[in-house]
C-alpha atoms as a PDB file:
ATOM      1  CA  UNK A   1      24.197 144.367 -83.665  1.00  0.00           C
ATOM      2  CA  UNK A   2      24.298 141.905 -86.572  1.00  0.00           C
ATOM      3  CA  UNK A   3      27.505 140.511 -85.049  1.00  0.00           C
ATOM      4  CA  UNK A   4      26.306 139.863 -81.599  1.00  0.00           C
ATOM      5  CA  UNK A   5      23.082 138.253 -83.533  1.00  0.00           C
ATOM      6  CA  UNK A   6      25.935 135.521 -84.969  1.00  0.00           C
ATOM      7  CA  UNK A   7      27.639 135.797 -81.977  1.00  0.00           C
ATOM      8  CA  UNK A   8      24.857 134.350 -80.665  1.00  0.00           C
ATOM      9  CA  UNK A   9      23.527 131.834 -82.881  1.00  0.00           C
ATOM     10  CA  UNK A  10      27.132 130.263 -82.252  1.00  0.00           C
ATOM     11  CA  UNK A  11      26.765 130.132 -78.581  1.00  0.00           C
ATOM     12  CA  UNK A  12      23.511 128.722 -78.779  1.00  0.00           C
ATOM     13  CA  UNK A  13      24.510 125.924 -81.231  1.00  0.00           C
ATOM     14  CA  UNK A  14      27.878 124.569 -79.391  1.00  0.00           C
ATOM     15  CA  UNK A  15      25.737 124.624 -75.958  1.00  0.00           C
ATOM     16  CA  UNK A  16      23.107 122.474 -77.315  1.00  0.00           C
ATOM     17  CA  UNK A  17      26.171 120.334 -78.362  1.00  0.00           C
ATOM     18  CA  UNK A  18      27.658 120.867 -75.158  1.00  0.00           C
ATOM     19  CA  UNK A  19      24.935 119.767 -73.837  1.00  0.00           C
ATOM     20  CA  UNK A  20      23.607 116.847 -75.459  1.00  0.00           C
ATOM     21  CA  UNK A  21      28.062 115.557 -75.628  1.00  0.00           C
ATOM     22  CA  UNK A  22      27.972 115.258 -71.375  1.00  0.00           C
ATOM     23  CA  UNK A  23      24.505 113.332 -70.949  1.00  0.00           C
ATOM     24  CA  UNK A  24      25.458 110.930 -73.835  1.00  0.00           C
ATOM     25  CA  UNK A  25      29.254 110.561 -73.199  1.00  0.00           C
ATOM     26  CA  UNK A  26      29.933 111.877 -69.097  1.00  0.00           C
ATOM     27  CA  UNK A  27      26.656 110.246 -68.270  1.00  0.00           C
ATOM     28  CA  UNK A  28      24.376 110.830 -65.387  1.00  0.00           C
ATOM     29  CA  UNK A  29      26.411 108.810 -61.965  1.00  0.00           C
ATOM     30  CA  UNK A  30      29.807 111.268 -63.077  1.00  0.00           C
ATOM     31  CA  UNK A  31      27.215 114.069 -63.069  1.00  0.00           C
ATOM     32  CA  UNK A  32      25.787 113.614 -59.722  1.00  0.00           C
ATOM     33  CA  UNK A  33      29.316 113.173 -57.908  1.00  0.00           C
ATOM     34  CA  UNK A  34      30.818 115.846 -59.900  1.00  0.00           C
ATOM     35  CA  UNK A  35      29.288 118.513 -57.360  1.00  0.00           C
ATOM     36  CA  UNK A  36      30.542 117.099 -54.121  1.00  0.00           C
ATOM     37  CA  UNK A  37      33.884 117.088 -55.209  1.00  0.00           C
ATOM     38  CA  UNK A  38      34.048 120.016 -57.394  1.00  0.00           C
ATOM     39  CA  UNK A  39      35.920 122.342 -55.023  1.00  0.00           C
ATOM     40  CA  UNK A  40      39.046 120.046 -54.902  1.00  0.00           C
ATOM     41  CA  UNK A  41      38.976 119.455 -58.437  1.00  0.00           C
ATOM     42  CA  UNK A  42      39.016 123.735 -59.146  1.00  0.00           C
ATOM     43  CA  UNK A  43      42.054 124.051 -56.812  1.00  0.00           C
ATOM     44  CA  UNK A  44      44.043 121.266 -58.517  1.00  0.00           C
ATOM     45  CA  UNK A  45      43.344 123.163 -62.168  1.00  0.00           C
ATOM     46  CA  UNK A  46      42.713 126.711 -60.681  1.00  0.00           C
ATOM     47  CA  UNK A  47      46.584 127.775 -61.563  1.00  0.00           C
ATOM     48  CA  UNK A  48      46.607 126.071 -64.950  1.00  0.00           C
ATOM     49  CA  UNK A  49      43.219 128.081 -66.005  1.00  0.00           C
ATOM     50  CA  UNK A  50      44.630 131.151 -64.644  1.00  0.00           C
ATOM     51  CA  UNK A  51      47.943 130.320 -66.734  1.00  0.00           C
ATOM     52  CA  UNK A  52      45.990 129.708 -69.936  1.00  0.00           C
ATOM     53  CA  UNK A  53      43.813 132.757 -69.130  1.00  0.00           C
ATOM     54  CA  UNK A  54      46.925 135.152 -69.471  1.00  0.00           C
ATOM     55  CA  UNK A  55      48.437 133.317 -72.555  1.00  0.00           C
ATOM     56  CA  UNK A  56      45.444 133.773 -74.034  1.00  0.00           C
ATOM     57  CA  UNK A  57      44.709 137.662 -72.873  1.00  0.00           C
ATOM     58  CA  UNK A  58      48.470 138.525 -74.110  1.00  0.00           C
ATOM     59  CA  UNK A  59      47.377 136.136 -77.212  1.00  0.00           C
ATOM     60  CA  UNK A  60      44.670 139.100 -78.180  1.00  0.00           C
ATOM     61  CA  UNK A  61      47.479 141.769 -77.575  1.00  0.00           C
ATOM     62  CA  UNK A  62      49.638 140.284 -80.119  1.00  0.00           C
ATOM     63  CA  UNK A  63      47.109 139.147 -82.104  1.00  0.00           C
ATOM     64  CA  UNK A  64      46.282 143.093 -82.498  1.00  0.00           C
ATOM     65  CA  UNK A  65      49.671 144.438 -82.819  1.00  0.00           C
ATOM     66  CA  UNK A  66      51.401 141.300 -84.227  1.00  0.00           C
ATOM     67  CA  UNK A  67      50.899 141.597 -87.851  1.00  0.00           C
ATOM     68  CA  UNK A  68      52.660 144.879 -88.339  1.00  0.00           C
ATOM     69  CA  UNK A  69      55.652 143.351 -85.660  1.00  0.00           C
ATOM     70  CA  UNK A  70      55.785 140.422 -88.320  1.00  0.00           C
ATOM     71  CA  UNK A  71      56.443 142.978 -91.264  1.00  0.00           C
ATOM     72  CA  UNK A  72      60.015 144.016 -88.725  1.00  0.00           C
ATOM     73  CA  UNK A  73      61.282 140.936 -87.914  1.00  0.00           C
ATOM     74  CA  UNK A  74      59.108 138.288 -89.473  1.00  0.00           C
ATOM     75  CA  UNK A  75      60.200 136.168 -92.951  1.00  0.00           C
ATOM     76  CA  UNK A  76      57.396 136.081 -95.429  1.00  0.00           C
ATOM     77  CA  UNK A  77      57.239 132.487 -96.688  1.00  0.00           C
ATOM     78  CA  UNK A  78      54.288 132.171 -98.918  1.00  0.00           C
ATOM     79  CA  UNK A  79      56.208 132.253-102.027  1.00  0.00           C
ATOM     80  CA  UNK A  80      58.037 129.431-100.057  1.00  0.00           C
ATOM     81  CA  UNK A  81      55.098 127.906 -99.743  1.00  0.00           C
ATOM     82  CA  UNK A  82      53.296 127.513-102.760  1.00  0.00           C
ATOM     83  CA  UNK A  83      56.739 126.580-104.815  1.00  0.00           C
ATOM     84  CA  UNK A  84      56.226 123.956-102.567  1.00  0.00           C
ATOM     85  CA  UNK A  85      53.073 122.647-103.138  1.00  0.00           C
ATOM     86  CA  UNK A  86      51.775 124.524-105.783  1.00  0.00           C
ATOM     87  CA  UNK A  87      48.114 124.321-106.539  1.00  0.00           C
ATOM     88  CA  UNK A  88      47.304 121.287-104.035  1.00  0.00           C
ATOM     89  CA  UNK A  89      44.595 123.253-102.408  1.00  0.00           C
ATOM     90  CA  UNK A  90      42.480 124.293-105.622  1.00  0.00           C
ATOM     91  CA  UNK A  91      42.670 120.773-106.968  1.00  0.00           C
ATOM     92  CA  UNK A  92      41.517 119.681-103.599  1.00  0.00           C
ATOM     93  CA  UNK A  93      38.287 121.783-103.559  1.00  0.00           C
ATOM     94  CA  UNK A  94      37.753 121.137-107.250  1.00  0.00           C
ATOM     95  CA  UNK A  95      37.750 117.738-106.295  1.00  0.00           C
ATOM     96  CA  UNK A  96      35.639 117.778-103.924  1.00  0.00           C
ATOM     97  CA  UNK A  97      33.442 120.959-104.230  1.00  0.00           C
ATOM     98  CA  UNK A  98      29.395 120.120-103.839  1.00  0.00           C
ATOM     99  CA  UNK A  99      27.144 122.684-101.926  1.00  0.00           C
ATOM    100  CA  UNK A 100      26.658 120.259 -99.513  1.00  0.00           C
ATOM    101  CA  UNK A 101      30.295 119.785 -98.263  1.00  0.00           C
ATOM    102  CA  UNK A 102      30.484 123.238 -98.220  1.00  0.00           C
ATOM    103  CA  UNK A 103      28.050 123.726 -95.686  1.00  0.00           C
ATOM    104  CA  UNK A 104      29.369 120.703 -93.689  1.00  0.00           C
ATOM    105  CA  UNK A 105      32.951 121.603 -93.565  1.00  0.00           C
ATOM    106  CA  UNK A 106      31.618 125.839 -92.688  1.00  0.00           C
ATOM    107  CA  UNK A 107      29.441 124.162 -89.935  1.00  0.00           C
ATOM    108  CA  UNK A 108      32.558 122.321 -88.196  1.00  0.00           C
ATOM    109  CA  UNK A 109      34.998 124.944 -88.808  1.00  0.00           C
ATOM    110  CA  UNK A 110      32.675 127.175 -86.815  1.00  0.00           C
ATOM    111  CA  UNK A 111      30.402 125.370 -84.838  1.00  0.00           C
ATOM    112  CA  UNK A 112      32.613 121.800 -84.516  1.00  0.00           C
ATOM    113  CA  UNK A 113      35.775 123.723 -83.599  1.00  0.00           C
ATOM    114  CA  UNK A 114      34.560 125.580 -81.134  1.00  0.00           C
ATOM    115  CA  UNK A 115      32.767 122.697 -79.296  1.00  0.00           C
ATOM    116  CA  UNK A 116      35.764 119.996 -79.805  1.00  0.00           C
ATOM    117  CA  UNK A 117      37.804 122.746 -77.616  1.00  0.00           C
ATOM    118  CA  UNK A 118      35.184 123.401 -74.845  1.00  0.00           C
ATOM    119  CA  UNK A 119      33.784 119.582 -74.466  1.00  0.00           C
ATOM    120  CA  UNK A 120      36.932 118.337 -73.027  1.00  0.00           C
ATOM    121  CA  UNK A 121      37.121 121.089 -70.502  1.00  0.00           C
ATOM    122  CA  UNK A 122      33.388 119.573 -69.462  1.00  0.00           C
ATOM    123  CA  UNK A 123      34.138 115.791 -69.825  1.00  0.00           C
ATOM    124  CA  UNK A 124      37.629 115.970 -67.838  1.00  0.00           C
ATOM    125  CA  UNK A 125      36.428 118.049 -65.356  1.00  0.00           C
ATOM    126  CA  UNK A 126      34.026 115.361 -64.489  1.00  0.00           C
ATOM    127  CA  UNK A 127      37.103 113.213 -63.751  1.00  0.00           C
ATOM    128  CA  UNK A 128      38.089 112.829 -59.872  1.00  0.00           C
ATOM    129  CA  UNK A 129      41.394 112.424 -61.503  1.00  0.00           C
ATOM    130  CA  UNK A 130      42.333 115.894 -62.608  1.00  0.00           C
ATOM    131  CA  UNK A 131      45.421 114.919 -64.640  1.00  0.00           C
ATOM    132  CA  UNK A 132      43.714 114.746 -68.131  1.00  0.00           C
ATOM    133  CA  UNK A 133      42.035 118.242 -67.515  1.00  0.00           C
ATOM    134  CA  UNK A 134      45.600 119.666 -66.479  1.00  0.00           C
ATOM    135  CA  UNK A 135      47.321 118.169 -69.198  1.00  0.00           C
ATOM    136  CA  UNK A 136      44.385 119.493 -71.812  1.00  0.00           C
ATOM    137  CA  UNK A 137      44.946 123.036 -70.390  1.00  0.00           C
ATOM    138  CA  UNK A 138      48.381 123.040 -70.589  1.00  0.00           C
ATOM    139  CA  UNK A 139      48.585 121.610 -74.524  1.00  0.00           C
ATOM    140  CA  UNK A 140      45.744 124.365 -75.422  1.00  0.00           C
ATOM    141  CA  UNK A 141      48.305 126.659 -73.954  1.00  0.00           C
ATOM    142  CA  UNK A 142      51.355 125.358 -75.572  1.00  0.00           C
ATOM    143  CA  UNK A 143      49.553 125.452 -79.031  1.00  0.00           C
ATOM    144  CA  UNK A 144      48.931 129.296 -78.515  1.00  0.00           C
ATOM    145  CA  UNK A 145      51.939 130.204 -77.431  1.00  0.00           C
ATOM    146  CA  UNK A 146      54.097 128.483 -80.037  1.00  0.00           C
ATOM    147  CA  UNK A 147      51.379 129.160 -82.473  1.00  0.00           C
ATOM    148  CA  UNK A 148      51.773 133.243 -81.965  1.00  0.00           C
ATOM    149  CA  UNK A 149      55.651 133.302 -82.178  1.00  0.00           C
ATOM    150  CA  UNK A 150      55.425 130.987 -85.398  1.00  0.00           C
ATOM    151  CA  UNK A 151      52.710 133.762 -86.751  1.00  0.00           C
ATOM    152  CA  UNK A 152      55.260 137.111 -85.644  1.00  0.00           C
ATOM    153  CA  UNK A 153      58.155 134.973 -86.957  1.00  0.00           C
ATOM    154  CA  UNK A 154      56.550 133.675 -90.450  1.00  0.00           C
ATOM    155  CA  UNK A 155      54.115 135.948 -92.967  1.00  0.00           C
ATOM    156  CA  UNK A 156      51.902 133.670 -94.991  1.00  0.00           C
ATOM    157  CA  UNK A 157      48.917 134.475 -96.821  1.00  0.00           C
ATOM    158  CA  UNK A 158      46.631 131.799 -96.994  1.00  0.00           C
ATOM    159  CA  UNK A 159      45.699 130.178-100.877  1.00  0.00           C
ATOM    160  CA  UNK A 160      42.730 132.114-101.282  1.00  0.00           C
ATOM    161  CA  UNK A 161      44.689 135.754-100.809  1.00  0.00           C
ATOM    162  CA  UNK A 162      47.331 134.486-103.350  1.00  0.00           C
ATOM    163  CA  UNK A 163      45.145 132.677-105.389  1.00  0.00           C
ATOM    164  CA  UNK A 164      41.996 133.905-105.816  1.00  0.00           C
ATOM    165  CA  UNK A 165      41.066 133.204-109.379  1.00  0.00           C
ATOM    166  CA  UNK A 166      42.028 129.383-108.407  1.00  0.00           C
ATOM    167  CA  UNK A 167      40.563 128.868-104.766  1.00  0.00           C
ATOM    168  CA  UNK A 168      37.503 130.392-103.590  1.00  0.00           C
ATOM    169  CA  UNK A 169      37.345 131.231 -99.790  1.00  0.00           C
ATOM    170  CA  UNK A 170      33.811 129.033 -99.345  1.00  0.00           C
ATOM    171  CA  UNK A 171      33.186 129.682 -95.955  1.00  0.00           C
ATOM    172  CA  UNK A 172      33.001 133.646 -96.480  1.00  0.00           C
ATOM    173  CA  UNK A 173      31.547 133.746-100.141  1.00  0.00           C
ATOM    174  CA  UNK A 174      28.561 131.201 -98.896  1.00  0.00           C
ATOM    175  CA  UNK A 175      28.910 132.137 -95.301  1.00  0.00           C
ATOM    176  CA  UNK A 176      29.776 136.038 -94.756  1.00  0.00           C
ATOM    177  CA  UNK A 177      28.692 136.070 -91.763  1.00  0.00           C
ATOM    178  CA  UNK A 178      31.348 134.476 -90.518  1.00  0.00           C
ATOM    179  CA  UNK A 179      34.013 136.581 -91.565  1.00  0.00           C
ATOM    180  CA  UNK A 180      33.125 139.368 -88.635  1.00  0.00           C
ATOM    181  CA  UNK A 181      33.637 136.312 -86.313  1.00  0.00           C
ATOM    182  CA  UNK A 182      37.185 134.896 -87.895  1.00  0.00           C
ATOM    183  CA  UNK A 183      37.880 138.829 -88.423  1.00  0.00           C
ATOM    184  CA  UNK A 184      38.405 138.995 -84.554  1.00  0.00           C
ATOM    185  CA  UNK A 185      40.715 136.119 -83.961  1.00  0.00           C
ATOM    186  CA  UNK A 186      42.826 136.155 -87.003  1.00  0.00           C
ATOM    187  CA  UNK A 187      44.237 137.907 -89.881  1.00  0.00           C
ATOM    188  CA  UNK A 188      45.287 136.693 -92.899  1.00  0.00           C
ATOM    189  CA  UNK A 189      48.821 136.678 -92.644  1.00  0.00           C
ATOM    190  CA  UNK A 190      48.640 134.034 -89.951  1.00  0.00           C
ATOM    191  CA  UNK A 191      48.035 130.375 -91.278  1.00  0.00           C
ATOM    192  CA  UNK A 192      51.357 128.961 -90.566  1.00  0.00           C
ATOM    193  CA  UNK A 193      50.966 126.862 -88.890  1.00  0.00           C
ATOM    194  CA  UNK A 194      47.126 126.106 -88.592  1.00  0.00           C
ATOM    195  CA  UNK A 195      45.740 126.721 -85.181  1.00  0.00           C
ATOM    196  CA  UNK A 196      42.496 124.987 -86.472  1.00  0.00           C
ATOM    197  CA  UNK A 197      44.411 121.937 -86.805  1.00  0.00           C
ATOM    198  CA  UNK A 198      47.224 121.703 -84.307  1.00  0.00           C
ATOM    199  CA  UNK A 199      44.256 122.193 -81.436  1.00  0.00           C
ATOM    200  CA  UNK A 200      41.901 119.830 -83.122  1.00  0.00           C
ATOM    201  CA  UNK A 201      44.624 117.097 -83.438  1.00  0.00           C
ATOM    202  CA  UNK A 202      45.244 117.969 -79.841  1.00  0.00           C
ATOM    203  CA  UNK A 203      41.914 117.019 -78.805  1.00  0.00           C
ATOM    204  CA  UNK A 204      41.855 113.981 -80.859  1.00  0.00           C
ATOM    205  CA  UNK A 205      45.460 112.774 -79.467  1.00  0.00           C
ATOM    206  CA  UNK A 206      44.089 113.204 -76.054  1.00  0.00           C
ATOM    207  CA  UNK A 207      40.902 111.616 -76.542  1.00  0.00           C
ATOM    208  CA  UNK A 208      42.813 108.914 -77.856  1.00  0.00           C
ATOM    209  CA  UNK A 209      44.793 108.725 -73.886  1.00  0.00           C
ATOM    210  CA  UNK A 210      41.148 109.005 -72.143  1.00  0.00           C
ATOM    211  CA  UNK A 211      39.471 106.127 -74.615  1.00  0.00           C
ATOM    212  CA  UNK A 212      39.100 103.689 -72.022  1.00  0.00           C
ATOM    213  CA  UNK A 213      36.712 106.084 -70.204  1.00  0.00           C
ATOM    214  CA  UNK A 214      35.292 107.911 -72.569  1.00  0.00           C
ATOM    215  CA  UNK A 215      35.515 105.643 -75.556  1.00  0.00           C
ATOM    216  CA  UNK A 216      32.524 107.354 -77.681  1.00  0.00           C
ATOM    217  CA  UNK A 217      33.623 110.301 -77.345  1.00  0.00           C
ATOM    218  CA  UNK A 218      37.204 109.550 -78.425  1.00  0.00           C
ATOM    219  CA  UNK A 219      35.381 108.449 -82.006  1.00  0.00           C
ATOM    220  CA  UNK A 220      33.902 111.438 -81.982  1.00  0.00           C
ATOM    221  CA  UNK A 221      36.935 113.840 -81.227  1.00  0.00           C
ATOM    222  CA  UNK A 222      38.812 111.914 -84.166  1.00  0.00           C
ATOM    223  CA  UNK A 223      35.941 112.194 -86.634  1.00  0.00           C
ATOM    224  CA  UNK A 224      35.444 116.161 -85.894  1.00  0.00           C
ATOM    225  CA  UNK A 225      38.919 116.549 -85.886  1.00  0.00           C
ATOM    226  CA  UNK A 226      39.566 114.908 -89.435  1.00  0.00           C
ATOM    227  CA  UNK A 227      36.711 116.940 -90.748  1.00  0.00           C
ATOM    228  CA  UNK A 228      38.210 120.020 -89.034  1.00  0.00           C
ATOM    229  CA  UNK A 229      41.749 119.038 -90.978  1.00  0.00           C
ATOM    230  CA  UNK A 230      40.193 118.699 -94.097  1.00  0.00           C
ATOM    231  CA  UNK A 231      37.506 121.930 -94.004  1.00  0.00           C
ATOM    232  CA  UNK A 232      40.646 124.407 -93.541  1.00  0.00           C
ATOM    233  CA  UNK A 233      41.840 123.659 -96.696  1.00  0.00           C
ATOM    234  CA  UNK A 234      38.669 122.930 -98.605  1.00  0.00           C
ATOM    235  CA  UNK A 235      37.805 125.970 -97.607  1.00  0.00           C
ATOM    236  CA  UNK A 236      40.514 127.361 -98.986  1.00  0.00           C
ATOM    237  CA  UNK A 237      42.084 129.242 -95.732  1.00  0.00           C
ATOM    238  CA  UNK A 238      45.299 126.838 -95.225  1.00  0.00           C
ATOM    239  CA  UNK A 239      48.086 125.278 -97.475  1.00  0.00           C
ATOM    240  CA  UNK A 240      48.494 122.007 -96.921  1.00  0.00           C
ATOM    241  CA  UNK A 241      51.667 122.645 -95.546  1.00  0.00           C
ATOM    242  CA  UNK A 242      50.052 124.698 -93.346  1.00  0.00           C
ATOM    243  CA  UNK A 243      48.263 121.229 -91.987  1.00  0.00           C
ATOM    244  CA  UNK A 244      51.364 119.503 -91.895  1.00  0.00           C
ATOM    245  CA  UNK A 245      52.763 122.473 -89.405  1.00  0.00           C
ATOM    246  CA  UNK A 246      49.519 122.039 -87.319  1.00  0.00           C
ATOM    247  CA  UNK A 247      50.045 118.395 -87.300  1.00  0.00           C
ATOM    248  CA  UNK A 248      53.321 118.324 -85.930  1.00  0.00           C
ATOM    249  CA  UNK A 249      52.585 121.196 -83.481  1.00  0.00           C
ATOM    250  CA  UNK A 250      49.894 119.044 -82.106  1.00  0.00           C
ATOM    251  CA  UNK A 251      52.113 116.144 -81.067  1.00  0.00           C
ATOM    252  CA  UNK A 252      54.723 118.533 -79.668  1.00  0.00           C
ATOM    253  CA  UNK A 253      52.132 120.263 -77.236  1.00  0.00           C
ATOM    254  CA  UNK A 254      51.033 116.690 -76.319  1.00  0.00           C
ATOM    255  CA  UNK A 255      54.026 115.369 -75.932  1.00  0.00           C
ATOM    256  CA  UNK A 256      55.503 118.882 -73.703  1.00  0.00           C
ATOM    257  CA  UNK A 257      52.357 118.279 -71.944  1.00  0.00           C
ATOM    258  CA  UNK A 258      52.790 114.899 -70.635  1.00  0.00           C
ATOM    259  CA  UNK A 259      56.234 115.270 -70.266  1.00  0.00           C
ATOM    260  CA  UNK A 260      58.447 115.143 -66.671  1.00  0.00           C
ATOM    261  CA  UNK A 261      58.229 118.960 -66.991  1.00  0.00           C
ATOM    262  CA  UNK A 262      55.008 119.640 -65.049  1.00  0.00           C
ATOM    263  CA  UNK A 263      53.897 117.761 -62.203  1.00  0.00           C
ATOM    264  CA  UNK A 264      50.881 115.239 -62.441  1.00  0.00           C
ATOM    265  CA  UNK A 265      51.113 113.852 -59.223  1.00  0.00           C
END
């Protein structure tokens, strides 16, 4: 019961977001002629939702039986890892610990996320042209799919499961609530790359495409998304080469997406 309470609260929160992101950035004439075209648009997208739908249903399959796969076949590189970069992430949150970044950077790694994904499915939709939704599907896709065989093909534990006298997992010591959400979409041998940054860095590249029409909310996407960059290792749940990893995957899902591969026309 008390995690369909903070299932809750989070649903709540990113629709008033939702909400108050398409009346100041969509804006009220898109709105209105939104409905009177809104058939065409679903068939021109229908097949990429249904695509993303799957990838994401045989996401939670993996997701459940993917950890003990990894153990078979996978390499575990968080030895790798931390030779490499050593104690980055505890001198970054001793640097920058104070109560009150803590609960900004919890806030957008729950609550920010989750709306930075959803708000371009609302703003693009709004679009008669349907290419920026279709490309925005497909890169969410791409960054799951790569994203899973990178977690059954790599083991890393994140800094605060091999360092926990150093780094201090914030979000779950001030915010335990949380951790039955994260509990259900994760598990801590999968932070290479980082999902919370390769899809956040997604958003932000292709807000960056769509600033001409939707220039405030491309300074939005890239202020979220640098917060949501920062708050997975403050928090102490990436590396930093775990960022790096999301970084790159971004711009190859972008890239994949907007490539002569699929068909825009």
């Amino acid at each position: 019961m008390f995690a369909f309470r903070v299932l809750g609260l989070v649903l709540a929160i990113v629709l008033s977001m939702l909400v108050v992101a398409t009346v100041a950035f969509v804006g009220r004439e898109r709105l209105v002629r939104t409905p009177g075209d809104a058939r065409r648009r679903i068939r021109a997208v229908l097949p990429y939702f249904v695509a993303l739908a799957v990838l994401l249903v045989l996401n939670s399959v993996i997701r459940d039986l993917g950890p003990e796969f990894s153990w078979i076949v996978g390499w575990n590189i968080t030895g790798g890892i931390h030779a490499i970069e050593g104690q980055f992430v505890a001198h970054l949150q001793s640097a920058l610990f104070h109560p009150a970044l803590t609960a900004y950077f919890s806030f957008i790694y729950v609550y920010g996320y989750t709306f930075l994904l959803l708000f371009p499915l609302v703003a693009y939709f709004a679009l008669a042209d349907t290419g920026p939704l279709r490309r925005t599907i497909v890169a969410y896709g791409l960054n799951y799919g790569l994203g899973v065989i990178c977690y059954i093909a790599f083991i890393a534990y994140g800094p605060r499961n091999l360092m926990p006298e150093l780094v201090d997992g914030l979000l779950f010591s001030t915010y335990p609530q949380y951790q039955l959400l994260t509990a259900e979409v994760n598990s801590n041998t999968n932070v290479f790359p980082s999902l919370h940054t390769s899809l956040s860095v997604t958003v932000a590249l292709l807000a960056a495409r769509t600033r001409d029409i939707y220039r405030g909310w491309w300074y939005v996407a890239t202020v979220i998304a640098t917060s949501v960059v920062i708050s997975t290792m403050y928090l102490g749940i990436h590396w930093g080469i775990d960022v790096v990893a999301g970084i790159l995957l971004a711009v190859a899902s972008v890239r994949l997406a907007e490539s002569s591969w699929f068909d825009w026309e």
